[in-house]
Protein backbone atom coordinates (compact mmCIF):
# COMPACT_ATOMS: atom_id res chain seq x y z
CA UNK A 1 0.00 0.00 0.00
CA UNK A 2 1.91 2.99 -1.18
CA UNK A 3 5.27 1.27 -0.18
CA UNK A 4 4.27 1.54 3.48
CA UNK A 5 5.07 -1.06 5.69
CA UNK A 6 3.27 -2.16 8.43
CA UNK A 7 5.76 -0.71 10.93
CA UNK A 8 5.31 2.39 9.26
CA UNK A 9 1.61 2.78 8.95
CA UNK A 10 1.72 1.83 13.01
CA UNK A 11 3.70 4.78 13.38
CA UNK A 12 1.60 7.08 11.12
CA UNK A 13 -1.47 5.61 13.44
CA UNK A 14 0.15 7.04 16.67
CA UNK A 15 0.73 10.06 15.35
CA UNK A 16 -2.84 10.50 14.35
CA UNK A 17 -3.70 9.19 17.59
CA UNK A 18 -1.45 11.40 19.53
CA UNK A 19 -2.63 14.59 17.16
CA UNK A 20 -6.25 14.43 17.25
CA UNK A 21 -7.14 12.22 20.73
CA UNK A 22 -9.28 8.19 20.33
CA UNK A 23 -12.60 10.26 20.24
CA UNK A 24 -11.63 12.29 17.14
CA UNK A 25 -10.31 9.07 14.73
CA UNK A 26 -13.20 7.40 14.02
CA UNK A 27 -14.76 10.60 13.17
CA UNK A 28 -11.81 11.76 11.04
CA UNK A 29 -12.00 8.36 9.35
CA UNK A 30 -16.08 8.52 8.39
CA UNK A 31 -15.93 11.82 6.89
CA UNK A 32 -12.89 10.41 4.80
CA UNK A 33 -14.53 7.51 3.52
CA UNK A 34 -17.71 10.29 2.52
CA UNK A 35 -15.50 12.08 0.88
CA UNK A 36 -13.48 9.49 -0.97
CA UNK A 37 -17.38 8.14 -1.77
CA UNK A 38 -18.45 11.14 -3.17
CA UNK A 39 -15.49 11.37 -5.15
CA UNK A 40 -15.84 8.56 -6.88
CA UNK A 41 -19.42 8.56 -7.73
CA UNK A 42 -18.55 12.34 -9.21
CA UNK A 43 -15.81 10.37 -11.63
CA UNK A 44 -18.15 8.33 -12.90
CA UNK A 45 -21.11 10.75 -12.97
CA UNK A 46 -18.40 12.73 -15.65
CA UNK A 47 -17.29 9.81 -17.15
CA UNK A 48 -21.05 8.78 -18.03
CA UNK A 49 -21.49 12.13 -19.40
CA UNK A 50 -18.28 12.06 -21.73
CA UNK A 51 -19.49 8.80 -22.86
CA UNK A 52 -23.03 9.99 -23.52
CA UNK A 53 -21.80 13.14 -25.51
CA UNK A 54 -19.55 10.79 -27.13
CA UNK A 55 -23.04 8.66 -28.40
CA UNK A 56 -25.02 11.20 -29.00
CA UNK A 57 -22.31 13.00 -31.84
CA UNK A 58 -21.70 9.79 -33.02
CA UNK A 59 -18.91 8.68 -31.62
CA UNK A 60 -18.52 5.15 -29.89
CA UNK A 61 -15.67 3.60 -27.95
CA UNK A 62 -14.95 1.51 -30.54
CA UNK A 63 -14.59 4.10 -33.40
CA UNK A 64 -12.26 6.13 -30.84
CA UNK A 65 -10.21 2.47 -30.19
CA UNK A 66 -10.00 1.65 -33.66
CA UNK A 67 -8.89 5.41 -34.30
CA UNK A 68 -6.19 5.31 -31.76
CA UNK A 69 -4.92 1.95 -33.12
CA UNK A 70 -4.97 3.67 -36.25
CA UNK A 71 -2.74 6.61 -35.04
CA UNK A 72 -0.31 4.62 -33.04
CA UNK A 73 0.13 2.58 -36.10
CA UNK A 74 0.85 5.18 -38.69
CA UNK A 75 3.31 7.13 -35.69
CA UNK A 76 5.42 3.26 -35.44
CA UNK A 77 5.66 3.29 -39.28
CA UNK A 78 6.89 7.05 -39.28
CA UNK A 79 9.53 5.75 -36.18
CA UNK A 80 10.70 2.72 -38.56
CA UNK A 81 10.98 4.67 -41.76
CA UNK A 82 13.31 7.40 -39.61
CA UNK A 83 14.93 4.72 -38.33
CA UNK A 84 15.36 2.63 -41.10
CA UNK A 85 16.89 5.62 -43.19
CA UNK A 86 19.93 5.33 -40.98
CA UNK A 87 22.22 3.68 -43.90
CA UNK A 88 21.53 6.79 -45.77
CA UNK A 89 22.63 9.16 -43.10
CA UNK A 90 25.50 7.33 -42.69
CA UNK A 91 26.57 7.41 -46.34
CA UNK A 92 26.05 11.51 -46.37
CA UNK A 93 27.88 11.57 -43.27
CA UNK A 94 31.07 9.76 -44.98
CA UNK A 95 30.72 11.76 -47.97
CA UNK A 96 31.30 14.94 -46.14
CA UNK A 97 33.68 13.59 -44.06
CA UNK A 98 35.99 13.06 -47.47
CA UNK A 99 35.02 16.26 -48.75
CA UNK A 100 36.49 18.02 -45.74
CA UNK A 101 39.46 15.61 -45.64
CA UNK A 102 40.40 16.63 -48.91
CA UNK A 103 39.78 20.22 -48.17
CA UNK A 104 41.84 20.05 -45.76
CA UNK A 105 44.67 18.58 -47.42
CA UNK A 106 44.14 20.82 -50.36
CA UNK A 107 44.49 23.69 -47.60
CA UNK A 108 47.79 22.04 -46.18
CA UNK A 109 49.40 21.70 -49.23
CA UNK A 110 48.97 25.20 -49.91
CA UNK A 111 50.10 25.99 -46.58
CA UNK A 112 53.21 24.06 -47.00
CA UNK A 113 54.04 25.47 -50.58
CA UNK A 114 53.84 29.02 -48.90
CA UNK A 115 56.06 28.24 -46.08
CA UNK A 116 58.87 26.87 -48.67
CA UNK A 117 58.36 29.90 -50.50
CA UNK A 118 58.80 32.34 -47.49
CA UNK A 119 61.83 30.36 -46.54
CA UNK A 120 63.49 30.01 -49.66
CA UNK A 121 63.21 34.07 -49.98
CA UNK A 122 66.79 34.66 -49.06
CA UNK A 123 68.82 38.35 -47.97
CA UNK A 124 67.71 41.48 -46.47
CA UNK A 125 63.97 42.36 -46.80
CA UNK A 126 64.19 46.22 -47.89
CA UNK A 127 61.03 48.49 -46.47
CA UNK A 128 60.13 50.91 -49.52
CA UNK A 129 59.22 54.10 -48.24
């Protein structure tokens, strides 16, 4: 019940015993169950209601069963047709990956053909003023 153990809900009765004195329990505990009575005969007041709107615009359990089915099916085909287009992200995925691999050594190269130039440049650099 709630994950209370029986130790527990002793303990929780002695406090309630201690808080509101052995005359005031039982009293406590009727107007709970009246309430918790109540409550549950107002659930299914409103859920009798729902239903009955439902019937009167034409709308059954059933047709709103079969509809969810319906949905849930057509969302697990969408999830599998995602999922199942992984192959394809994975092929764009190495595609760029090469494409920047070879800009990148495009971009080296380049790099390395200006640094032999700058280093091959030998004597004084004159200022022209």
């Amino acid at each position: 019940m709630f994950g209370i153990g029986g130790g527990e809900l002793i303990f929780i009765m002695f406090i309630v015993l201690m808080l509101f004195g052995s005359d005031k329990v039982p009293e406590i505990a009727r107007t709970m169950g009246k309430a918790m009575a109540q409550l549950k005969h107002a659930t299914n007041d409103i859920k009798s209601e729902i239903q009955k709107g439902a019937e009167a615009n034409g709308l059954d359990t059933q047709t709103l069963t079969d509809l969810r089915g319906n949905i849930t099916s057509e969302i697990n085909k969408a999830k599998e047709n995602l999922l199942g287009d992984t192959s394809q992200i994975s092929d764009i995925t190495s595609e760029i990956n090469k494409a920047k691999d070879s800009l990148l050594g495009e971009t080296t190269t380049q790099i390395e053909t200006t640094k032999e130039v700058i280093e091959d440049v030998t004597g004084p650099i004159k200022r022209q003023m």
